[in-house]
C-alpha atoms as a PDB file:
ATOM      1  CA  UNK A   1     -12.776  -8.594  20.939  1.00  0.00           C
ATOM      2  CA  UNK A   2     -10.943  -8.856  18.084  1.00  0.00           C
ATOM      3  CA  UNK A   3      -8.148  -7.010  19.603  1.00  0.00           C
ATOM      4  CA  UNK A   4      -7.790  -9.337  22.120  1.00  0.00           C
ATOM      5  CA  UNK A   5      -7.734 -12.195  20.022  1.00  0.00           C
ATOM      6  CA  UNK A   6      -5.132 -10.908  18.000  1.00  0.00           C
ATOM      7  CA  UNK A   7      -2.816 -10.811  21.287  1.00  0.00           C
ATOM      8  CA  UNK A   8      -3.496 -13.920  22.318  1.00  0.00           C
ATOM      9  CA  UNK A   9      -2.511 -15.279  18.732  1.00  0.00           C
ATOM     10  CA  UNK A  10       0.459 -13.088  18.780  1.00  0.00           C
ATOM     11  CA  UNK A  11       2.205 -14.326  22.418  1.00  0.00           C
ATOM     12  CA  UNK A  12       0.909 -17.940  21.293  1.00  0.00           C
ATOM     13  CA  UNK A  13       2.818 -17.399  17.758  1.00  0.00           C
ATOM     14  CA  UNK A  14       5.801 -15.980  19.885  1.00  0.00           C
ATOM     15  CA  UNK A  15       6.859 -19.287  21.635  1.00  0.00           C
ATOM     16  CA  UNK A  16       7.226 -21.168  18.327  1.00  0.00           C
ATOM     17  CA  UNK A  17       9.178 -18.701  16.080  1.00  0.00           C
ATOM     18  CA  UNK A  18      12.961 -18.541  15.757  1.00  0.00           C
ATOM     19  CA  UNK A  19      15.069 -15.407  17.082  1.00  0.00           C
ATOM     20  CA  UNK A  20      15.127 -13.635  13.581  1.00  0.00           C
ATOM     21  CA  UNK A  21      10.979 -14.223  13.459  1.00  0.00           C
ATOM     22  CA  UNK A  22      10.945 -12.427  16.527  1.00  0.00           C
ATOM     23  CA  UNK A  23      12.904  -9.862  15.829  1.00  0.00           C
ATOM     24  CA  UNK A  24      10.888  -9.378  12.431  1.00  0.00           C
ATOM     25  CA  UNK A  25       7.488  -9.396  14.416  1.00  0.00           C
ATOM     26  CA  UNK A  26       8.772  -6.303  16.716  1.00  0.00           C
ATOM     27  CA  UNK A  27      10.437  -4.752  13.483  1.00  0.00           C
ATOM     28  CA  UNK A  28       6.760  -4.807  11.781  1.00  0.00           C
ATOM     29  CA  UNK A  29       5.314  -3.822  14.971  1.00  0.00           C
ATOM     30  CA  UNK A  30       7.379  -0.743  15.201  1.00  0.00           C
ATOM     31  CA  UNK A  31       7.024  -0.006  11.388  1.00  0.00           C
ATOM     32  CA  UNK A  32       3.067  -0.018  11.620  1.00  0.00           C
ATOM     33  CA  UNK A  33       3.009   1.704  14.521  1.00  0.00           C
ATOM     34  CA  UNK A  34       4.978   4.687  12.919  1.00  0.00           C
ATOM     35  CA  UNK A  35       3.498   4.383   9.455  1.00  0.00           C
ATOM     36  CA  UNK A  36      -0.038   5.053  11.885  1.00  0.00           C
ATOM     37  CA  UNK A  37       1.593   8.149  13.077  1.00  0.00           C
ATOM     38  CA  UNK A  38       2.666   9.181   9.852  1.00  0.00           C
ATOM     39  CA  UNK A  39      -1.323   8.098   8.334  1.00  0.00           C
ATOM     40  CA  UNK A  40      -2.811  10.475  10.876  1.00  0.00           C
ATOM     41  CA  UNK A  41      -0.851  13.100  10.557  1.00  0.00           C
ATOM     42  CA  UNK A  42      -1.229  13.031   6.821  1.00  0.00           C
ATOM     43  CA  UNK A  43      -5.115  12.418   7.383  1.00  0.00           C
ATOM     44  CA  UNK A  44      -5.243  15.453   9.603  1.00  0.00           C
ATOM     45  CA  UNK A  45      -3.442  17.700   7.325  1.00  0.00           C
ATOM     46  CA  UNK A  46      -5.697  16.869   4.202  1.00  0.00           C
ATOM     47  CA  UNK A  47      -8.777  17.581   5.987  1.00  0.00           C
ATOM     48  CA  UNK A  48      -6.657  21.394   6.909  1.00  0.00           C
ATOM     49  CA  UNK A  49      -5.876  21.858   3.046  1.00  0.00           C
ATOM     50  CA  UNK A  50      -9.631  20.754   2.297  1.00  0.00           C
ATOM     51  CA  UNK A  51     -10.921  23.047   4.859  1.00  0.00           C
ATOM     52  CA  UNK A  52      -8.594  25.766   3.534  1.00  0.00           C
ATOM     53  CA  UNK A  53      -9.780  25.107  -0.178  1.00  0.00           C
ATOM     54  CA  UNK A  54     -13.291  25.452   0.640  1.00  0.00           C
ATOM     55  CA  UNK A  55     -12.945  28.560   2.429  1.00  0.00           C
ATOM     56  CA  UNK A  56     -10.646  30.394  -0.246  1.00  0.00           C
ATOM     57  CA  UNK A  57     -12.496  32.027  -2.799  1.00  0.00           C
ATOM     58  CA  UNK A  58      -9.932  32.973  -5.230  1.00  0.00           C
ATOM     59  CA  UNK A  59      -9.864  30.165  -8.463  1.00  0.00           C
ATOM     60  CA  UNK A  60      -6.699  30.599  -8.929  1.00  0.00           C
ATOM     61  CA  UNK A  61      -5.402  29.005  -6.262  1.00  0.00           C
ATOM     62  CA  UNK A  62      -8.222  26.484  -6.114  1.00  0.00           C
ATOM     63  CA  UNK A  63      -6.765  25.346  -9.346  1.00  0.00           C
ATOM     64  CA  UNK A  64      -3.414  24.713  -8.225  1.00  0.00           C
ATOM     65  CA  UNK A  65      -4.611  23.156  -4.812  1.00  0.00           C
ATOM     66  CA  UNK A  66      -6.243  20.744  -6.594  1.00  0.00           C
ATOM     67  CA  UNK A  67      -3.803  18.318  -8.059  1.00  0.00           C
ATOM     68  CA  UNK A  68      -1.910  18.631  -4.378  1.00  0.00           C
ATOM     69  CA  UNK A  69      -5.155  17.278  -2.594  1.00  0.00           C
ATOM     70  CA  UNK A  70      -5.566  14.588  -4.814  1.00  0.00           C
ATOM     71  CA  UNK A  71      -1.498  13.862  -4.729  1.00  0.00           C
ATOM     72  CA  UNK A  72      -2.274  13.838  -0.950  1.00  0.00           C
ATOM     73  CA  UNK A  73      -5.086  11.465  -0.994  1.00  0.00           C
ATOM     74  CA  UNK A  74      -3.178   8.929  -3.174  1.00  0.00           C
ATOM     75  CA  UNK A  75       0.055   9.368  -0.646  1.00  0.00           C
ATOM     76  CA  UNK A  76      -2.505   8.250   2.136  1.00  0.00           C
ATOM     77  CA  UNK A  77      -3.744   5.461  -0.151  1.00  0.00           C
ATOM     78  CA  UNK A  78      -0.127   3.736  -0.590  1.00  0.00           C
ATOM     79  CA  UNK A  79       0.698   4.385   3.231  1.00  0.00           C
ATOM     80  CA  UNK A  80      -2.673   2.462   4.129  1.00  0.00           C
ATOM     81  CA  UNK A  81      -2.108   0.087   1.247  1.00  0.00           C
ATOM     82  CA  UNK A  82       1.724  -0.695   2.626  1.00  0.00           C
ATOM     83  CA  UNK A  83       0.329  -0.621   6.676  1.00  0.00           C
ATOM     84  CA  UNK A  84      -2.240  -3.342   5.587  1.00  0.00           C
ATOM     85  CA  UNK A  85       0.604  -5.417   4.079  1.00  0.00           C
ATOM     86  CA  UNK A  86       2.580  -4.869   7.055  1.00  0.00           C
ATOM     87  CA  UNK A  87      -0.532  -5.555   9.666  1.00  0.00           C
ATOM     88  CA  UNK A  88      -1.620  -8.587   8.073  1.00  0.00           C
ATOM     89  CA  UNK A  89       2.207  -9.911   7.827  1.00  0.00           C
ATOM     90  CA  UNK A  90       1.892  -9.552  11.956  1.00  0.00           C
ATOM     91  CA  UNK A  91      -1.132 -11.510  12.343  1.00  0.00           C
ATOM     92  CA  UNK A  92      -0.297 -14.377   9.743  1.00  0.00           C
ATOM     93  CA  UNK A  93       3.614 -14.669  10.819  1.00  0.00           C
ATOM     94  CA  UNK A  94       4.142 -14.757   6.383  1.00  0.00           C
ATOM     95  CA  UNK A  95       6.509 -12.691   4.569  1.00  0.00           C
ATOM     96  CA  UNK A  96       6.815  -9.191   5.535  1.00  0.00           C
ATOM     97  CA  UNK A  97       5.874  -7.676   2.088  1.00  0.00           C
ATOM     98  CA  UNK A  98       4.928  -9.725  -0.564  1.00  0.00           C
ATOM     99  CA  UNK A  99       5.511  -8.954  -4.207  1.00  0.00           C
ATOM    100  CA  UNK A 100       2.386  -8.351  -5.560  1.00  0.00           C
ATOM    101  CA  UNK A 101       1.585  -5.626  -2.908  1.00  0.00           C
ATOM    102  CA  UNK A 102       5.325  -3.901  -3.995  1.00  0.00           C
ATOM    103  CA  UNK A 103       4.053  -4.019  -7.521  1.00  0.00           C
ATOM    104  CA  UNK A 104       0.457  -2.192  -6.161  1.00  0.00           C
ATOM    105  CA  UNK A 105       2.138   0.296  -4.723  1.00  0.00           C
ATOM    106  CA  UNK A 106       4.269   1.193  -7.662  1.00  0.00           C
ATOM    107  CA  UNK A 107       1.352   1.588  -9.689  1.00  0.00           C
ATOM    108  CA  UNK A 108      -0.553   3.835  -7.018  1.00  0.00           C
ATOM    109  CA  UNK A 109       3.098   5.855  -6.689  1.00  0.00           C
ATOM    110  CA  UNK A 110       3.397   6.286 -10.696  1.00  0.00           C
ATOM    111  CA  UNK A 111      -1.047   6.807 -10.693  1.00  0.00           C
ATOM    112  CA  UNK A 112      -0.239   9.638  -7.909  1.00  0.00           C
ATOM    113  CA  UNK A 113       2.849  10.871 -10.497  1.00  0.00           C
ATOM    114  CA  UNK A 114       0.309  11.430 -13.217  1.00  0.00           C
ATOM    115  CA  UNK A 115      -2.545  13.189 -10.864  1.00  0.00           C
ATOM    116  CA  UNK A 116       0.764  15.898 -10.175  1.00  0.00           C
ATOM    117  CA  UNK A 117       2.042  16.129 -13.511  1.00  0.00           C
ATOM    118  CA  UNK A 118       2.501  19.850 -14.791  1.00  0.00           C
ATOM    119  CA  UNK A 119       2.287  18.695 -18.800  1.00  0.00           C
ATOM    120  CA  UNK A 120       3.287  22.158 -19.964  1.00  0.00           C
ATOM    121  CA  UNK A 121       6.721  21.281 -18.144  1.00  0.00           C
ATOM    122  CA  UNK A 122       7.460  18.078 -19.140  1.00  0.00           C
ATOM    123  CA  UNK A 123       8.973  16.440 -22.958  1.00  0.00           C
ATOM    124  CA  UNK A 124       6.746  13.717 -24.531  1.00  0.00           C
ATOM    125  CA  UNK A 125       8.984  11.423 -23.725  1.00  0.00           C
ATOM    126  CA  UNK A 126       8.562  11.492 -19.527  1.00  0.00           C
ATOM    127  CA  UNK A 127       5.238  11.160 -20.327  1.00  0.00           C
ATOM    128  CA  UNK A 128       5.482   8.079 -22.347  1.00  0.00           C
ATOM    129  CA  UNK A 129       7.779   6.717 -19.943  1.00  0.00           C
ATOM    130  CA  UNK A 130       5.247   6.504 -17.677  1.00  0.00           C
ATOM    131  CA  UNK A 131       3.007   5.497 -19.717  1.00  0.00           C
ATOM    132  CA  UNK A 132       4.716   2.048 -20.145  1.00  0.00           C
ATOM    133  CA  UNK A 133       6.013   1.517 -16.362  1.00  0.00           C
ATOM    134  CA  UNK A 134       2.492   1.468 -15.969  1.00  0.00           C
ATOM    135  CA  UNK A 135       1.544  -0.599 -18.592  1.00  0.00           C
ATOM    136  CA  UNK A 136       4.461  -3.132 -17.358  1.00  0.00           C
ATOM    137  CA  UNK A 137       3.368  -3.172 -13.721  1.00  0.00           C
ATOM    138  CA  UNK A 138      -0.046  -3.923 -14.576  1.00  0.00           C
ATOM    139  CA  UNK A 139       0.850  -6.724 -16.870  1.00  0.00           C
ATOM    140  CA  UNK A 140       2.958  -8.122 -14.000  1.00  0.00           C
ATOM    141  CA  UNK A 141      -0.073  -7.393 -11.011  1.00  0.00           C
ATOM    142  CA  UNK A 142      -2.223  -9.117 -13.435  1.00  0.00           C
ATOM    143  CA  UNK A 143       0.292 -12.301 -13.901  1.00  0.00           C
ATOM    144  CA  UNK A 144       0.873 -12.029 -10.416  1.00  0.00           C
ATOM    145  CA  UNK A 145      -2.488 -12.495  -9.462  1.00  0.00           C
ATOM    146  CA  UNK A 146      -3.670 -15.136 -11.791  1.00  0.00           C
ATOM    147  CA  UNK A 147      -0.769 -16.949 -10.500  1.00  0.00           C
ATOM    148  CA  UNK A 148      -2.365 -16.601  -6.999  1.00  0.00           C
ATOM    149  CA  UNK A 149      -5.359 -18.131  -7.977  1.00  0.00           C
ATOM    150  CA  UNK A 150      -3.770 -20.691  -9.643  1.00  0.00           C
ATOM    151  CA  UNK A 151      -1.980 -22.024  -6.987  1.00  0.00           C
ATOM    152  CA  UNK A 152      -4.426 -23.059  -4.959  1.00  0.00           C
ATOM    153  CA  UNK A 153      -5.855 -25.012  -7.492  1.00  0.00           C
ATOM    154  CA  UNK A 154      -2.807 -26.529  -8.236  1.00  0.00           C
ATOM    155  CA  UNK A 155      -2.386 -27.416  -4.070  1.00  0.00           C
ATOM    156  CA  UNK A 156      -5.906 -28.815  -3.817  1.00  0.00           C
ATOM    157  CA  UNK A 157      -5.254 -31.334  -6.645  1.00  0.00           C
ATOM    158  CA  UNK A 158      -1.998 -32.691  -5.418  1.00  0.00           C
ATOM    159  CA  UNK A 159      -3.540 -33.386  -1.471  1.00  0.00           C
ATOM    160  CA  UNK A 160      -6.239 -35.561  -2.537  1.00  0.00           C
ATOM    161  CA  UNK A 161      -7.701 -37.963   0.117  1.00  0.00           C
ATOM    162  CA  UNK A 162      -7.669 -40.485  -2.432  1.00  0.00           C
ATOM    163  CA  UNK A 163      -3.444 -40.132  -2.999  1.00  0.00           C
END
């Protein structure tokens, strides 16, 4: 059903928007149609390493499988994260990736950098450098998103029935 009514909404949507919207509604089509693709694959290989990592009884390689899985499971995380975006841009005809998703995914990309990190490899100073991009991006998600709730607010107060 709700299929369907995201169809009709669609070719309904379609007669109002300009050339370039149109072309930007088939571009996002095509985009989460591949980034599916690309999730499923992804999906069908992690269950394959999972399976593999159960069945292999030697630690050793358990140990080094393990920071790969969990790299995987964040790289599925930020392609669902960025197919949402792109999904929900379809069905609300909005921007096609909005800022504070872009600064989500950075800090999912940077959280999946740490889960792979090899410490013995890497100077202090990488490590610290990471450190504060993700200290930065979540001082700017969390300004980000106060400033969405703001808004709103903001929006009620000025369209006033009494105005």
């Amino acid at each position: 059903m709700r299929h369907r009514w995201f169809l009709e909404r669609l070719r309904t949507d379609w007669t109002v928007l300009t050339l370039y919207e149109r072309f930007e509604q088939i571009v996002s089509l095509v985009i989460s149609l591949l980034l599916t693709i690309l999730i499923l694959v992804a999906l069908w290989d992690l269950v394959s390493s999972i399976a593999h990592l159960i069945n292999t009884p030697n630690n050793a390689i358990q140990e080094h499988s393990f920071p790969a899985v969990f790299g995987s499971i964040m790289s599925l995380l930020i392609a669902l994260e960025f197919n949402h975006t792109i999904f929900h841009s379809i069905q609300h005809s909005g921007q096609i990736v909005r800022v504070k998703t872009v600064v989500l995914i950075a800090i999912l990309g940077i959280s999946r950098e740490y889960i792979l990190l090899d410490t013995r490899a890497l100077h202090a100073a990488t490590i610290f450098g990471y450190g504060i991009s993700i200290l930065c991006l979540g001082i700017v998600y969390y300004i980000l998103d106060v400033r969405e709730i703001s808004i709103p607010r903001i929006s009620a107060h000025r369209h006033t029935p009494e105005d």
